[in-house]
Protein backbone atom coordinates (compact mmCIF):
# COMPACT_ATOMS: atom_id res chain seq x y z
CA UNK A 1 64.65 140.73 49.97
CA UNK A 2 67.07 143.38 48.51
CA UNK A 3 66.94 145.14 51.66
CA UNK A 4 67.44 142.30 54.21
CA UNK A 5 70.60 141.11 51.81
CA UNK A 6 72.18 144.72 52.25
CA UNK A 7 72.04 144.22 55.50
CA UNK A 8 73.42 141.28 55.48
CA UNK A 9 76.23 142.51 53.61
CA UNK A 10 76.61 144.94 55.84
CA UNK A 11 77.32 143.08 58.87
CA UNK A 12 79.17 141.17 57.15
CA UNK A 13 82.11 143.97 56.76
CA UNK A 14 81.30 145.03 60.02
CA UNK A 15 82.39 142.00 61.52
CA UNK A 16 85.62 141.68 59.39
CA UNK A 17 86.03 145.33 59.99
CA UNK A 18 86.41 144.40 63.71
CA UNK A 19 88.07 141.38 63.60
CA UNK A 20 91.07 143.19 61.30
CA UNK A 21 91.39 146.35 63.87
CA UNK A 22 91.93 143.96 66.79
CA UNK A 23 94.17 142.08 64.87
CA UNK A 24 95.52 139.45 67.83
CA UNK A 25 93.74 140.92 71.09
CA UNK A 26 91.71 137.96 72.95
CA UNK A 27 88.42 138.90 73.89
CA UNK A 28 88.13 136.66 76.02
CA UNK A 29 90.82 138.52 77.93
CA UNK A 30 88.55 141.72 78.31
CA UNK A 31 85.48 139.89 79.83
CA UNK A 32 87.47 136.85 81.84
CA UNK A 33 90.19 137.54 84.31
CA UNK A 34 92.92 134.60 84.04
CA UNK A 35 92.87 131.83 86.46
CA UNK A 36 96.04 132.77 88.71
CA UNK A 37 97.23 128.76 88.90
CA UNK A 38 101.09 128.65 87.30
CA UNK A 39 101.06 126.89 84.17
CA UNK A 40 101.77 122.93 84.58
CA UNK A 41 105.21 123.93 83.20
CA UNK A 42 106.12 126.43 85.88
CA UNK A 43 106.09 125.77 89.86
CA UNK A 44 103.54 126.92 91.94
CA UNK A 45 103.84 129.83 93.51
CA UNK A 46 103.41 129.28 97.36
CA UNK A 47 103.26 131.98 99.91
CA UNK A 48 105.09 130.46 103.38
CA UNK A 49 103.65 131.73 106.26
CA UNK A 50 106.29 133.55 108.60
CA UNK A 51 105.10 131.33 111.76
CA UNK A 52 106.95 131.88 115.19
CA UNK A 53 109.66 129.24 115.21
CA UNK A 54 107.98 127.47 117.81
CA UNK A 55 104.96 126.37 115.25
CA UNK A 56 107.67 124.35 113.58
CA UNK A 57 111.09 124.10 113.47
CA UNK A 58 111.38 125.35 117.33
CA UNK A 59 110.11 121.96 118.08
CA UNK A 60 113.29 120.64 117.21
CA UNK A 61 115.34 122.87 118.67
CA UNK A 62 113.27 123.63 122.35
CA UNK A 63 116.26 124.99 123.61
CA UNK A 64 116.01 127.85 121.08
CA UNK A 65 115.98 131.06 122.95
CA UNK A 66 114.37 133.08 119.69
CA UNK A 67 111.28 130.54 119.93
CA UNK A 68 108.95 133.67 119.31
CA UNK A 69 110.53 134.48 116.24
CA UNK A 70 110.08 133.71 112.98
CA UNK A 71 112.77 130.77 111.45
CA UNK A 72 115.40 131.76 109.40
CA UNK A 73 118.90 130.65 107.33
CA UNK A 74 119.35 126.70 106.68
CA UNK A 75 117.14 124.32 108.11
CA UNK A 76 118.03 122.13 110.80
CA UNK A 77 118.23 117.99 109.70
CA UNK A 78 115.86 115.78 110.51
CA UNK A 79 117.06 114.25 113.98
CA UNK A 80 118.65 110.63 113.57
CA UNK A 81 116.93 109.34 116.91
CA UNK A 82 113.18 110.31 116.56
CA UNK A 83 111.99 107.07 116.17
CA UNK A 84 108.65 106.86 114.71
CA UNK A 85 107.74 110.33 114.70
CA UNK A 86 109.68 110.56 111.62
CA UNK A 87 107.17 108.58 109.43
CA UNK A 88 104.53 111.92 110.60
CA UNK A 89 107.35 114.75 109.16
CA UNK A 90 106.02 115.24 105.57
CA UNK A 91 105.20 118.92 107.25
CA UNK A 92 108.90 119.46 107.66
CA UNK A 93 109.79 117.89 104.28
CA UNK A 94 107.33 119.88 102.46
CA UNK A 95 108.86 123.48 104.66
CA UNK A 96 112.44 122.35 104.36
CA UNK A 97 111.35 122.31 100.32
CA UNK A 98 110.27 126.32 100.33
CA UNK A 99 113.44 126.85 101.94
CA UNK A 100 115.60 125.58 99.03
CA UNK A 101 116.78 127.59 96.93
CA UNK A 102 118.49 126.60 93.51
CA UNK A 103 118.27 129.65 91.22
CA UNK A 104 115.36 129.55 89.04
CA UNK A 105 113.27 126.34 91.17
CA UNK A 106 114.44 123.69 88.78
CA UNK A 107 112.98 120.20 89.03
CA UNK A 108 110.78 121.90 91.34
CA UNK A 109 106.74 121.39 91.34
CA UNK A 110 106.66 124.21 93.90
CA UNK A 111 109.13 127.70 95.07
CA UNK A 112 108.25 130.20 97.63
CA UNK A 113 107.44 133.77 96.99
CA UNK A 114 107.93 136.89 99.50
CA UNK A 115 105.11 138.62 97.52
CA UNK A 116 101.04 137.03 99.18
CA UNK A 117 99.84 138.61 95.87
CA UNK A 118 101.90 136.73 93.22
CA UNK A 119 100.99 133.38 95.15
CA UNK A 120 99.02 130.39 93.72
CA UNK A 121 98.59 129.19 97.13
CA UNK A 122 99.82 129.81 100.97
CA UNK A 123 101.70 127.03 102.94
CA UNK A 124 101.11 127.22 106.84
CA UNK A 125 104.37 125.73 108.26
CA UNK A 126 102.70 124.19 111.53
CA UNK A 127 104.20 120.93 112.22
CA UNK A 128 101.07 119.42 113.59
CA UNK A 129 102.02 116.04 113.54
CA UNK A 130 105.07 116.43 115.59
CA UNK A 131 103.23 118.68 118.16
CA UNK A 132 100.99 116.33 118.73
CA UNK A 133 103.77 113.61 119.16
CA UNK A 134 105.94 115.90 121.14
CA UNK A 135 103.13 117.24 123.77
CA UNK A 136 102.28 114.61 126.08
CA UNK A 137 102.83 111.08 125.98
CA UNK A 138 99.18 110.26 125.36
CA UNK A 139 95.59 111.91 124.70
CA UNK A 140 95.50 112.39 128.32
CA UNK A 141 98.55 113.77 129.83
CA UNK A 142 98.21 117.89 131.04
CA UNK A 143 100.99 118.66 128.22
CA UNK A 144 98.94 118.52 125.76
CA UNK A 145 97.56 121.77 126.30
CA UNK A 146 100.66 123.14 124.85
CA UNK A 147 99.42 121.78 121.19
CA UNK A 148 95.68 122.59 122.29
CA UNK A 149 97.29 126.66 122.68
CA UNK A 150 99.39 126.19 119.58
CA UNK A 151 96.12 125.24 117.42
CA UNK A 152 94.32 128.69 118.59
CA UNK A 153 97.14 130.79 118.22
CA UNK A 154 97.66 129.73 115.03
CA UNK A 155 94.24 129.98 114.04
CA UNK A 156 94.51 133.97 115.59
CA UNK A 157 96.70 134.48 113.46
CA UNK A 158 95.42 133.32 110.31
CA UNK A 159 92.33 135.21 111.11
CA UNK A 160 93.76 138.40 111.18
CA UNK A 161 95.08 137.17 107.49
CA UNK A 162 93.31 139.04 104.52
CA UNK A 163 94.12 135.90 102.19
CA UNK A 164 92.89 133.36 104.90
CA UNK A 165 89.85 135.87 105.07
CA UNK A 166 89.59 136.09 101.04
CA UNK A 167 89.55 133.02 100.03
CA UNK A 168 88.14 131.36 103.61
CA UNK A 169 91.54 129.43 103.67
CA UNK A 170 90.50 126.99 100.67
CA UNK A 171 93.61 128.30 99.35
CA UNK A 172 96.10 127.43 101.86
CA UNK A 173 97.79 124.21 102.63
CA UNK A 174 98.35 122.36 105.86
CA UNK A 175 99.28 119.29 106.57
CA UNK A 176 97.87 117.11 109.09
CA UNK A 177 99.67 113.40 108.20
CA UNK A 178 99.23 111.85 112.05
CA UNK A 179 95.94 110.81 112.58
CA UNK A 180 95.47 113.16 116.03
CA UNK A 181 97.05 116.08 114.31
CA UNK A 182 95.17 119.52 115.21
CA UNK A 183 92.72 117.25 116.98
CA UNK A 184 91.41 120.11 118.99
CA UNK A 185 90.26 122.63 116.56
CA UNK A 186 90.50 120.71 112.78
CA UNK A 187 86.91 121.66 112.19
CA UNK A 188 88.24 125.20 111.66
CA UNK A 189 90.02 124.57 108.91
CA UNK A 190 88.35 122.12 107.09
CA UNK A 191 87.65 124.07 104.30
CA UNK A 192 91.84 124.09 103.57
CA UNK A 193 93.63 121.60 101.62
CA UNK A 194 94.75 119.18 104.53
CA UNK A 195 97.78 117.29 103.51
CA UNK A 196 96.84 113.57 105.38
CA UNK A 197 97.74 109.90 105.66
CA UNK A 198 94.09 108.70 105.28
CA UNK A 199 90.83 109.31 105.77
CA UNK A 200 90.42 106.81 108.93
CA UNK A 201 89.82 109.75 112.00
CA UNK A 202 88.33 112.51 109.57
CA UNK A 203 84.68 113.06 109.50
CA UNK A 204 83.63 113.90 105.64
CA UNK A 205 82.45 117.12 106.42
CA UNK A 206 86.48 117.88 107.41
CA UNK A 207 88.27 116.05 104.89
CA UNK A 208 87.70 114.23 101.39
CA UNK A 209 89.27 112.64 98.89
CA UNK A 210 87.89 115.77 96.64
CA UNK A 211 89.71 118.44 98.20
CA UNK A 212 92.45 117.45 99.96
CA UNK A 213 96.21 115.48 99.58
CA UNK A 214 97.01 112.10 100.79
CA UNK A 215 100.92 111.63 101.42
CA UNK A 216 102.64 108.53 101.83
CA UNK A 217 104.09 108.06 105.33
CA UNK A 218 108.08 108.66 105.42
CA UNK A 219 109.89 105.78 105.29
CA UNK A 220 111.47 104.79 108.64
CA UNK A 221 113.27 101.81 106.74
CA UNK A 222 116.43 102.19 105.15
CA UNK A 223 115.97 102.00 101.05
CA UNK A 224 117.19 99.41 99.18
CA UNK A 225 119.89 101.38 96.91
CA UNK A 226 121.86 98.12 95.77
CA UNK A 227 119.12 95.87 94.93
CA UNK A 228 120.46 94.36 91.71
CA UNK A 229 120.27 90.83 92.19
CA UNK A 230 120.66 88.64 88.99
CA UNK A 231 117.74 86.57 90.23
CA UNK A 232 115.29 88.46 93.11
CA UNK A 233 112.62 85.74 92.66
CA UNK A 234 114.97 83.00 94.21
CA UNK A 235 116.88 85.41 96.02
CA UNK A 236 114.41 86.33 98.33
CA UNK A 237 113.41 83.02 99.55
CA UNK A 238 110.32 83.68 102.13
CA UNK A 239 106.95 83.98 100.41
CA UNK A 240 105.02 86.11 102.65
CA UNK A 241 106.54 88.75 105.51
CA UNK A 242 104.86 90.22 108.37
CA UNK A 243 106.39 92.29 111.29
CA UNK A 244 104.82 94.39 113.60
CA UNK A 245 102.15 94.99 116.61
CA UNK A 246 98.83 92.50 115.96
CA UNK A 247 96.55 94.41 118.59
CA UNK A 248 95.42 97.41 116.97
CA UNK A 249 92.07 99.08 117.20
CA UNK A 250 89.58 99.64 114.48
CA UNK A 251 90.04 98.07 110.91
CA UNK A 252 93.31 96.85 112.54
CA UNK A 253 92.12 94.24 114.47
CA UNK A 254 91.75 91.86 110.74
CA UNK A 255 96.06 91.93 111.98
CA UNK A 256 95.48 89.28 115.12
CA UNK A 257 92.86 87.40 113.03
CA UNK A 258 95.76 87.23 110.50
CA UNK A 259 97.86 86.24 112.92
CA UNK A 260 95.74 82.56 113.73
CA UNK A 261 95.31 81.96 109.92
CA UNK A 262 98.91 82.75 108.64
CA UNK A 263 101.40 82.31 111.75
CA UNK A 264 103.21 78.81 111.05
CA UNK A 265 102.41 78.27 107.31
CA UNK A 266 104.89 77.43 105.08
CA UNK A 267 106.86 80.61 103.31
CA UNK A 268 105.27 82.70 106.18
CA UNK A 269 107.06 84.75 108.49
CA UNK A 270 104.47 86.50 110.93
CA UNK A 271 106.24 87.87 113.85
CA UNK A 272 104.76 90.13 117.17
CA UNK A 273 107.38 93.29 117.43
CA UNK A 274 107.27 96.61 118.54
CA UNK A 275 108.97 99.73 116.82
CA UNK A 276 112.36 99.83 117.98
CA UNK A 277 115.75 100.80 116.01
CA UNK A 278 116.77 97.48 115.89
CA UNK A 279 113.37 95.63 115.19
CA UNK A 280 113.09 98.44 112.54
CA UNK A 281 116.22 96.94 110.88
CA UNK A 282 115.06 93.61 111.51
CA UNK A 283 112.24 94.22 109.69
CA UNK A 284 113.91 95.77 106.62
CA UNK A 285 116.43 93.00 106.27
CA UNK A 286 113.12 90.80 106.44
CA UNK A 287 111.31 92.91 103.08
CA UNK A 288 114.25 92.78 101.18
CA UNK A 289 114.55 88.63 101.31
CA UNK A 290 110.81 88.52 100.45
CA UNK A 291 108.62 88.44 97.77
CA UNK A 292 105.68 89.74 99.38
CA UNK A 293 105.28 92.11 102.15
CA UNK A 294 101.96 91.95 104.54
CA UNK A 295 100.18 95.37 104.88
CA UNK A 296 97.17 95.03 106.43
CA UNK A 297 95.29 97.86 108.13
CA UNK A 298 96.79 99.67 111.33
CA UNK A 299 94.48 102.04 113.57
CA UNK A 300 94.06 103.77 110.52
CA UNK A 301 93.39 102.25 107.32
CA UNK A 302 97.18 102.50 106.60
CA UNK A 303 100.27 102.59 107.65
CA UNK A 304 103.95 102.96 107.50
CA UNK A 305 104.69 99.75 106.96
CA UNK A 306 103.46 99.61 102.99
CA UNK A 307 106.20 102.49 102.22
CA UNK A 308 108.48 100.56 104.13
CA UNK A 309 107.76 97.50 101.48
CA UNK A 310 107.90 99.89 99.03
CA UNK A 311 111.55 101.20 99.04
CA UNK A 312 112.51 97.59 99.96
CA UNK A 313 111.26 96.37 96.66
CA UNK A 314 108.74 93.72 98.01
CA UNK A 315 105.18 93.37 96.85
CA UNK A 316 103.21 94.53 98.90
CA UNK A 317 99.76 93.13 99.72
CA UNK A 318 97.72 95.14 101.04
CA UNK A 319 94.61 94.28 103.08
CA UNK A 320 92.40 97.03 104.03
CA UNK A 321 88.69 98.68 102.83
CA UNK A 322 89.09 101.63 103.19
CA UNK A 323 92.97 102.92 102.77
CA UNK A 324 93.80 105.51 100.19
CA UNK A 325 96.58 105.85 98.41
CA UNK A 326 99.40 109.18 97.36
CA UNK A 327 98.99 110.39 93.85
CA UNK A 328 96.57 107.44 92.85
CA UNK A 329 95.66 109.42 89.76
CA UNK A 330 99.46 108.84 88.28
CA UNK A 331 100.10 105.98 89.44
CA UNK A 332 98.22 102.46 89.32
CA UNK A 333 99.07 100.60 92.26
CA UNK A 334 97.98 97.46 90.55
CA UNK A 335 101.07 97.46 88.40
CA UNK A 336 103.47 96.62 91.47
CA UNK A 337 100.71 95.79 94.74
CA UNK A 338 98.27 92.90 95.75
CA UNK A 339 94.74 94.25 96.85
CA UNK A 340 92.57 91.87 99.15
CA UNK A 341 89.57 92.68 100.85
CA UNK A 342 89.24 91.92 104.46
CA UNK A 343 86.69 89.47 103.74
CA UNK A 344 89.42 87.67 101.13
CA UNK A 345 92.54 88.02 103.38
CA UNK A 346 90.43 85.90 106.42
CA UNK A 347 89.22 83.22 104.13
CA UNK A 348 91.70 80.25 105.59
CA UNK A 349 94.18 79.31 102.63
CA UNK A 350 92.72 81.58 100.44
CA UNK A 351 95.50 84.47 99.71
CA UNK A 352 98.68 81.99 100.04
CA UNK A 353 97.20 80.09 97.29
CA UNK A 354 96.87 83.24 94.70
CA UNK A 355 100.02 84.00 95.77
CA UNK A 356 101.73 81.15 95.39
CA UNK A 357 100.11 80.81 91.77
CA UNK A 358 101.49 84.00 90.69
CA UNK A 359 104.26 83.37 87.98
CA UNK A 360 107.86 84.02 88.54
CA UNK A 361 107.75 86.75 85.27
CA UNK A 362 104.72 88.54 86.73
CA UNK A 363 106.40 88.93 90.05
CA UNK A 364 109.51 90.19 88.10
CA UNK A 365 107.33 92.29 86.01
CA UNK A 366 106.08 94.15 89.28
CA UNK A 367 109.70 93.81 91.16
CA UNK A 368 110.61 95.87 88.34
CA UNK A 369 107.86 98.48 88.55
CA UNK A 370 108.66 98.81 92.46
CA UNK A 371 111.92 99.69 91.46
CA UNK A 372 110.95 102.55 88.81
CA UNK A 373 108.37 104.33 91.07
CA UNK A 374 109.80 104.32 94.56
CA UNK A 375 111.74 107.31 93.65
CA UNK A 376 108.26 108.87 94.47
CA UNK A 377 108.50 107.78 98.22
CA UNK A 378 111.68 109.44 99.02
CA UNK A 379 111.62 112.30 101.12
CA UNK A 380 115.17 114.04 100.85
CA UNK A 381 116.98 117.17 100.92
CA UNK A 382 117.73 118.68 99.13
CA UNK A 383 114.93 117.72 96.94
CA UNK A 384 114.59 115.56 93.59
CA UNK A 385 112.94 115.81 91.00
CA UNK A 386 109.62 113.87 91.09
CA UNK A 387 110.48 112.74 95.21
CA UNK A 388 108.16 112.57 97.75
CA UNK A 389 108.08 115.98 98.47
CA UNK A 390 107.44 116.89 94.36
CA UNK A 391 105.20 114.43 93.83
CA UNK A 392 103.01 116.52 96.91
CA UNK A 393 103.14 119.39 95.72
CA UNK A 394 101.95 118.26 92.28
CA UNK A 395 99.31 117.03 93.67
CA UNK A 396 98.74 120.34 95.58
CA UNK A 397 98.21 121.62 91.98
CA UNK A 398 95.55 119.58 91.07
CA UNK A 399 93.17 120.35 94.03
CA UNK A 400 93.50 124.16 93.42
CA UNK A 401 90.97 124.67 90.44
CA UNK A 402 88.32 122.98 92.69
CA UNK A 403 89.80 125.28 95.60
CA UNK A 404 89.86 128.35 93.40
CA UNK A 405 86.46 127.57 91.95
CA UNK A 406 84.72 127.48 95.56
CA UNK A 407 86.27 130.92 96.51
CA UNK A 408 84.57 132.53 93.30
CA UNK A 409 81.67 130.93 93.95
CA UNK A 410 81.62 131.90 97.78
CA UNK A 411 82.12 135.21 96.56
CA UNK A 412 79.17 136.15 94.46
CA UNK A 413 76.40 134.06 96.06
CA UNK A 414 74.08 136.34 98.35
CA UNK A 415 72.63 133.32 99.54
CA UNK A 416 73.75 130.23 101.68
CA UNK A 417 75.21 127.85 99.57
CA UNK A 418 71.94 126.22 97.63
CA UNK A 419 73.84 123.48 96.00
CA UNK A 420 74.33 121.98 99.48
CA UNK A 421 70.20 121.77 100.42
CA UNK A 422 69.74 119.89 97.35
């Protein structure tokens, strides 16, 4: 017993032997390497990608004669007369962010480094969406072989990447908002963090909820800045606004069958238009003297039309299965949106009656709420604090340990991936 307490003893001054020599040194520091990811209280630390100009900005500018090289100086504005590919340019919002420069990245969630090996993550500036819209006129037309070349160069080029190659591009960001964007050749990236409207043309094994970012549309409706009426509840005297194409494909078609139930009802305005600069104005003059915007289901599960509603202040009810929704896990949609299921919205009567039996204060309530968050839908530069643009990049952020933990993973197993035969 003597013995055994000795020893005791003795291990006991061993130990506090130790612990006093290291005085402050974290052990876990000498047996864990630190996880590379900026502190939540620093930006991220994104690598840009110096892509041939006619990747992005070139697409702009196709007069450019330095198409081949890489874009530099101040960005070019957005053009005024796109038309709807501007609610598809979160790609040139989120480059056009990089680009900024304002000292030491305040109010920034993200800043670009020159140095690959101090990055958190790498940004791949290829505006997609726009190439998709801007090569060929449909899925058909012999133009869009241009984006079908643009897809395999890029992906040549990223191969020949030792950080694509290291981390097997789970690392790098690239955003693919229209629903055809890199249609040709998405399965070989689908291990990236793919920056999307929805989930509606993405098979699961290219794109989840899990790993990558879902970005609101950009608003192709002018905001409502002065919106300061004393009373908005008697103000904006239709009940329920609609206006926009009823023949869609997929979960869309619930719009026509909307269209028989809703189209002459009282406090309804349900109106056939197509996307033109004036019906576009039409239609925001039409949100803001409304108390409740339609947003059912497009050929995707969303659509522009709900961030429209959003920066115009008017409730939106939405009516679609299977939409998801930007930075759902900071904000709850609930607070200042309607949900209905498909199977709800086509019962005859029964969504005008809940909302005509919602109260004015709880319509005020959420008014009020619109007008607090919809910051968070405005893509601008230069950028904001907590805009559009911010609020992607934070999210960004929160898919990397996931992204970081399958690279490590990848790494050490000698095996294919065991987890996945379960």
């Amino acid at each position: 017993m003597l013995a055994k307490g000795l020893l005791l003893s003795f291990c006991v001054l061993l130990m506090v032997f130790i612990y006093l020599s290291l005085g402050s040194l974290d052990l876990r520091s000498q047996f864990f390497a630190p996880t590379i990811i900026a502190p939540s209280n620093s930006p991220l630390k994104i690598y840009m990608y110096n892509l041939p100009r006619h990747f992005n900005i070139g697409m702009l500018r196709r007069s450019d004669p330095h198409q081949d090289l890489p874009f530099t100086g101040q960005i070019p504005p957005w053009p005024q007369n796109s038309g709807l590919k501007k609610q598809h340019s979160v790609e040139y919002w989120m480059m056009a962010s990089l680009l900024y420069e304002d000292g030491e990245g305040r109010d920034m969630e993200a800043i670009r480094v020159s140095d690959p090996e101090e990055a958190d993550a790498f940004f791949v500036p290829f505006f997609s969406s726009l190439s998709f819209n801007t090569h060929g006129h449909n899925m058909t037309d012999p133009e869009t072989e241009v984006d079908r070349q643009l897809q395999i160069e890029l992906l040549e080029f990223l191969r020949i990447s030792k950080f694509w190659e290291q981390s097997g591009g789970r690392d790098h960001v690239i955003p693919m908002h229209h629903p055809n964007a890199f249609r040709f050749l998405r399965e070989k990236v689908n291990a990236s963090i793919l920056v999307v409207a929805d989930f509606g043309r993405c098979p699961k094994n290219i794109s989840s909820l899990s790993k990558d970012v879902v970005a609101p549309y950009v608003h192709v409706g002018d905001s409502f800045i002065d919106d300061d009426s004393s009373d908005p509840f008697e103000s904006r005297t239709t009940l329920l606004f609609f206006r926009g194409r009823t023949v869609r494909k997929a979960e869309g078609i619930v719009r026509s069958k909307l269209a028989k139930i809703l189209r002459g009802q009282e406090g309804v305005h349900f109106e056939e238009s197509v996307a033109t600069g004036e019906s576009i104005k039409a239609s925001s003059l039409g949100m803001r003297s409304s108390k409740f915007c339609l947003n059912p289901a497009g050929d995707t599960p969303s659509s522009c039309r709900l961030f429209d509603a959003i920066v115009s202040h008017c409730i939106p009810v939405i009516v679609s299965d299977r939409i998801e929704l930007p930075y759902e896990d900071e904000i709850d949609y609930r607070t200042f949106s309607l949900f209905f299921s498909v199977e709800e919205a086509l019962r005859p009567g029964y969504m005008l009656k809940e909302l005509r039996q919602i109260k004015r204060e709880k319509w005020v309530e959420m008014w009020r709420r619109l007008k607090e968050i919809s910051h968070h839908f405005e893509f601008q530069f230069p950028p904001k604090r907590d805009d559009a643009v911010n609020m992607i990049w934070k999210q960004v952020r929160h898919k990397l340990p996931a992204a970081k933990l399958a690279v490590h993973r990848s790494r050490r197993l000698k095996i294919p991936d065991w987890w996945e035969k379960r």
